[in-house]
C-alpha atoms as a PDB file:
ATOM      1  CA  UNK A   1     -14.773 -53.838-144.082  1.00  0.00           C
ATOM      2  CA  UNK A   2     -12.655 -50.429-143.474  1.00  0.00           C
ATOM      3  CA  UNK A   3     -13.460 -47.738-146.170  1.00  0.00           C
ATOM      4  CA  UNK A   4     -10.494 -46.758-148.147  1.00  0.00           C
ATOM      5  CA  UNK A   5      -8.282 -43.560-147.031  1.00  0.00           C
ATOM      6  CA  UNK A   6      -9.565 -39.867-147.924  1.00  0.00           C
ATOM      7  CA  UNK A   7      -7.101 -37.803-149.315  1.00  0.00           C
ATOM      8  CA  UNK A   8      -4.672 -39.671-146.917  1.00  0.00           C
ATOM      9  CA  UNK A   9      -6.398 -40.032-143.923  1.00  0.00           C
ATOM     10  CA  UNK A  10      -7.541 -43.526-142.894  1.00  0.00           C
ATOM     11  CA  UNK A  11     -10.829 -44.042-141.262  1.00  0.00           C
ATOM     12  CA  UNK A  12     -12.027 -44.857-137.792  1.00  0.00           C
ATOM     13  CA  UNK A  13     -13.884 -46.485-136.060  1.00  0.00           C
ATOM     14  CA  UNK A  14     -17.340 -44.661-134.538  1.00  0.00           C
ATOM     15  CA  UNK A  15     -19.556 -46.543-131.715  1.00  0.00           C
ATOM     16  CA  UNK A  16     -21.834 -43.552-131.651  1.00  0.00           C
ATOM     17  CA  UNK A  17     -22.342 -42.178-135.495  1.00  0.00           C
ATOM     18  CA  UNK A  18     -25.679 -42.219-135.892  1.00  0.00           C
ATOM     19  CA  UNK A  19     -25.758 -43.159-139.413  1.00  0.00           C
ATOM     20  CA  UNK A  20     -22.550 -45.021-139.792  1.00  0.00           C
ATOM     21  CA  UNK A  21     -20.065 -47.364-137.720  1.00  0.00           C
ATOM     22  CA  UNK A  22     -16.689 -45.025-139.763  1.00  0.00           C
ATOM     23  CA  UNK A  23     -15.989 -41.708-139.560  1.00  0.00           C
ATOM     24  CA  UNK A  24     -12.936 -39.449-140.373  1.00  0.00           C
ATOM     25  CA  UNK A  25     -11.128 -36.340-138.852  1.00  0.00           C
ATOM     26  CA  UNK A  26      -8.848 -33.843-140.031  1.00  0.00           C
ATOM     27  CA  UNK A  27      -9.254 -34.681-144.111  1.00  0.00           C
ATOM     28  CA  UNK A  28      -8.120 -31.145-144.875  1.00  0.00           C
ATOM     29  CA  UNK A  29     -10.001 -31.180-148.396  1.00  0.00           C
ATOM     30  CA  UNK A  30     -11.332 -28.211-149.853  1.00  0.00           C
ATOM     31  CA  UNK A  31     -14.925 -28.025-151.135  1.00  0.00           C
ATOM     32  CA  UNK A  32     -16.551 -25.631-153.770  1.00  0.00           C
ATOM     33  CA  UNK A  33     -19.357 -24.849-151.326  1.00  0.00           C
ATOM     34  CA  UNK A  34     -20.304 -21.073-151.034  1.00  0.00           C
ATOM     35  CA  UNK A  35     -22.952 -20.100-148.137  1.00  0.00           C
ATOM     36  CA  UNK A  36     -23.774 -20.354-145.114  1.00  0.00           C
ATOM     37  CA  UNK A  37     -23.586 -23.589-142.435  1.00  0.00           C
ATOM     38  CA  UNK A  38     -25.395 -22.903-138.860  1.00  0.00           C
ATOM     39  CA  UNK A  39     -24.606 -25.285-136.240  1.00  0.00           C
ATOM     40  CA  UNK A  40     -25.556 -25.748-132.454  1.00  0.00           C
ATOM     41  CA  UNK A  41     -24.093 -26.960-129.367  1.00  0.00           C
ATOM     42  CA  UNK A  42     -25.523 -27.501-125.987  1.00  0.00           C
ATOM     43  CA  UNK A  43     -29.243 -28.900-126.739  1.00  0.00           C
ATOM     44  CA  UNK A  44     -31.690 -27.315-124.544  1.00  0.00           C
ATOM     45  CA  UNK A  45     -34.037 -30.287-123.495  1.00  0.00           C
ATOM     46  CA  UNK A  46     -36.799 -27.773-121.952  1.00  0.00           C
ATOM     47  CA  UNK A  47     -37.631 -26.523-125.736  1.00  0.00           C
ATOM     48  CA  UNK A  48     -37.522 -29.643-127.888  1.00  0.00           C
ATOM     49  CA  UNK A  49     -40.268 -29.652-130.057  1.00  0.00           C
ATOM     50  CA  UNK A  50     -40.104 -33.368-131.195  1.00  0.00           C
ATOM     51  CA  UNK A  51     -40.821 -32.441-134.928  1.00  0.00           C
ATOM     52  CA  UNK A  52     -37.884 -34.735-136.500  1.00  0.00           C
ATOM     53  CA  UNK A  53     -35.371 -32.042-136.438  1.00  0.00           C
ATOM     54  CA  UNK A  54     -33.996 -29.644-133.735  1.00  0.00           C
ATOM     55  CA  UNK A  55     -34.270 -25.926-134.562  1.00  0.00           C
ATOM     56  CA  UNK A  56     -31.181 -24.213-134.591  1.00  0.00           C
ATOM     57  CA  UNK A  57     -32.336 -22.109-131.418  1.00  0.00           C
ATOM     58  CA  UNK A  58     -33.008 -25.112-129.714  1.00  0.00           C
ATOM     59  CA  UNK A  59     -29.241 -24.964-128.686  1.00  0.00           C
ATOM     60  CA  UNK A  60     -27.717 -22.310-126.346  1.00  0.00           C
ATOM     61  CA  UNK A  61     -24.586 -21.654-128.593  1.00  0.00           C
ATOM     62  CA  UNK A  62     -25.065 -21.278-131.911  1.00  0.00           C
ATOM     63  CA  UNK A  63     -22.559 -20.094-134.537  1.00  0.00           C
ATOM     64  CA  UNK A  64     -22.871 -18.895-138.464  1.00  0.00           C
ATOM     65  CA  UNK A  65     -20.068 -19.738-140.713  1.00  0.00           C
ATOM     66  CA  UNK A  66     -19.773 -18.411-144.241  1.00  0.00           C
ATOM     67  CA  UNK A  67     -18.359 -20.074-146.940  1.00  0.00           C
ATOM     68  CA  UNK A  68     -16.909 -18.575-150.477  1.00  0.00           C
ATOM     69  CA  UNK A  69     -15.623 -20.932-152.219  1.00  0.00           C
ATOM     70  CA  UNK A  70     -15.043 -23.721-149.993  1.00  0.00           C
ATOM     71  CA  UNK A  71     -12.998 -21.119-147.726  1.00  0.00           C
ATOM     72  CA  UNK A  72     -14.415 -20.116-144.149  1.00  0.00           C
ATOM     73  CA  UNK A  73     -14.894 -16.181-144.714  1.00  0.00           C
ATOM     74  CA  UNK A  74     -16.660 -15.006-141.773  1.00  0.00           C
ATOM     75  CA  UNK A  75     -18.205 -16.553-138.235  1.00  0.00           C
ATOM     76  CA  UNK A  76     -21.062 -14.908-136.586  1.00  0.00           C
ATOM     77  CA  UNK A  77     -21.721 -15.782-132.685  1.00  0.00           C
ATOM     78  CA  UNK A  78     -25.549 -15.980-132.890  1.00  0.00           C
ATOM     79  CA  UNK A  79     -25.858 -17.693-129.118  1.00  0.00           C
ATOM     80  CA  UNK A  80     -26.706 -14.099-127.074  1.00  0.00           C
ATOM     81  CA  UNK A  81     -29.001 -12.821-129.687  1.00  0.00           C
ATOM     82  CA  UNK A  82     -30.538 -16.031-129.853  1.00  0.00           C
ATOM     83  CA  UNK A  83     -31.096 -15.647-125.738  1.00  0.00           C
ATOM     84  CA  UNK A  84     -32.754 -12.491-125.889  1.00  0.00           C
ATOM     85  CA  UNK A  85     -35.365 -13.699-128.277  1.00  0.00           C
ATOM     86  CA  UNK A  86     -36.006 -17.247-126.238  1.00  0.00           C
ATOM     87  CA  UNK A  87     -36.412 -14.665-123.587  1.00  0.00           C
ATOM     88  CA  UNK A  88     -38.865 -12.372-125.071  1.00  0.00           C
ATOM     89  CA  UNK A  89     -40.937 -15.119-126.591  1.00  0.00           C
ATOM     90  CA  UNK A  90     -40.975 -17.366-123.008  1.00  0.00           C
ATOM     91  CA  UNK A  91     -42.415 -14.216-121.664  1.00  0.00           C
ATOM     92  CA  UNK A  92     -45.311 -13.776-124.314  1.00  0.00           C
ATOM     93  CA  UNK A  93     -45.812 -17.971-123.787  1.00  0.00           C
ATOM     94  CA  UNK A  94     -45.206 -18.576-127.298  1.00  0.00           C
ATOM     95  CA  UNK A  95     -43.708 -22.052-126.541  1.00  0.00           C
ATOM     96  CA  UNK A  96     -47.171 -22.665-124.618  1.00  0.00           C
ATOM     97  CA  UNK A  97     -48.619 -23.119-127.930  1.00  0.00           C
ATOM     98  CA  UNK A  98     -47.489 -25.635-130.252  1.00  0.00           C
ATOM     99  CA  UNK A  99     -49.367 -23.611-133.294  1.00  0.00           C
ATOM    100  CA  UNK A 100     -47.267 -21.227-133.026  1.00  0.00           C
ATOM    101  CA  UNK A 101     -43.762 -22.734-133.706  1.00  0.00           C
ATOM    102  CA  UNK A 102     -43.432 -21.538-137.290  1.00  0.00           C
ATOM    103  CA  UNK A 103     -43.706 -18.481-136.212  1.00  0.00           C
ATOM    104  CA  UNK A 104     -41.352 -18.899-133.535  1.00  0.00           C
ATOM    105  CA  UNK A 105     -39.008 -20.638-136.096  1.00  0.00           C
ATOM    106  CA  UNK A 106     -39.252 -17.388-138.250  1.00  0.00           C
ATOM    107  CA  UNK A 107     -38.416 -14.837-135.505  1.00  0.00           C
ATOM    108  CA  UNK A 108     -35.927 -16.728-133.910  1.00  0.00           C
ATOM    109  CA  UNK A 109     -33.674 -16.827-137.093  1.00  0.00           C
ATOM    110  CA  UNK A 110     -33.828 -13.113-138.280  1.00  0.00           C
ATOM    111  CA  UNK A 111     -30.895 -13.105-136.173  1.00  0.00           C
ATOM    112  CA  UNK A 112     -28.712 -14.591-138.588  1.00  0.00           C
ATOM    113  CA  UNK A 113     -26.841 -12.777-141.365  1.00  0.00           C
ATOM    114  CA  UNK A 114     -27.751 -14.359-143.900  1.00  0.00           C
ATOM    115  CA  UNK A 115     -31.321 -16.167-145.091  1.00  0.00           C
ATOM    116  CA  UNK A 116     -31.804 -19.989-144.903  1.00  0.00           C
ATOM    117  CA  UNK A 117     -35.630 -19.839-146.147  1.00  0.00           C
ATOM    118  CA  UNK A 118     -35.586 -21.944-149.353  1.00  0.00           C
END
């Protein structure tokens, strides 16, 4: 059964949503949401750390978007930084060591504007 439109935009069809079989594109709604959204693109298979979620340096471009309001305020290019410290830590073999991940999680994202930490 096809869901019903949102705010005018009819659903479609999705062979590979992972959590669905509908999905839709261009809805153009406004949310309330202020704060930030980090996403990745271009999954680096040579650092997966199999944990049930892929760290957000785990990707080779990764970009910070800021919300007020539901409004897109400010975008922060995080991918070089996000190099250098891959970099750094490869050289000190702190992906040799699985123990160490939190940490690497931690240093990874001080990088980013804005603090994710809950």
């Amino acid at each position: 059964m096809e869901p019903p439109s949102l705010n005018g935009v009819q659903a479609v069809r999705e062979d590979e949503m992972f959590f669905c079989d509908w999905g839709f594109s261009n809805v153009n709604l406004p949310l309330g949401y202020t704060g930030g959204v980090v996403i990745g693109r271009d999954f680096i298979d040579d650092l997966s750390t199999h944990r049930g979620f892929d760290p957000v340096w785990e990707y080779r471009r990764v970009q910070e978007l800021v919300f007020d309001k539901g409004r897109l305020v400010e975008t922060n290019d995080a991918s070089n930084d996000l190099d250098r410290r891959r970099i750094e830590l490869k050289s000190q073999g702190a992906f040799d060591d699985a123990a160490k991940l939190g940490a690497i999680d931690t240093k990874m994202i001080e990088g980013l504007r804005r603090s994710y930490f809950r």
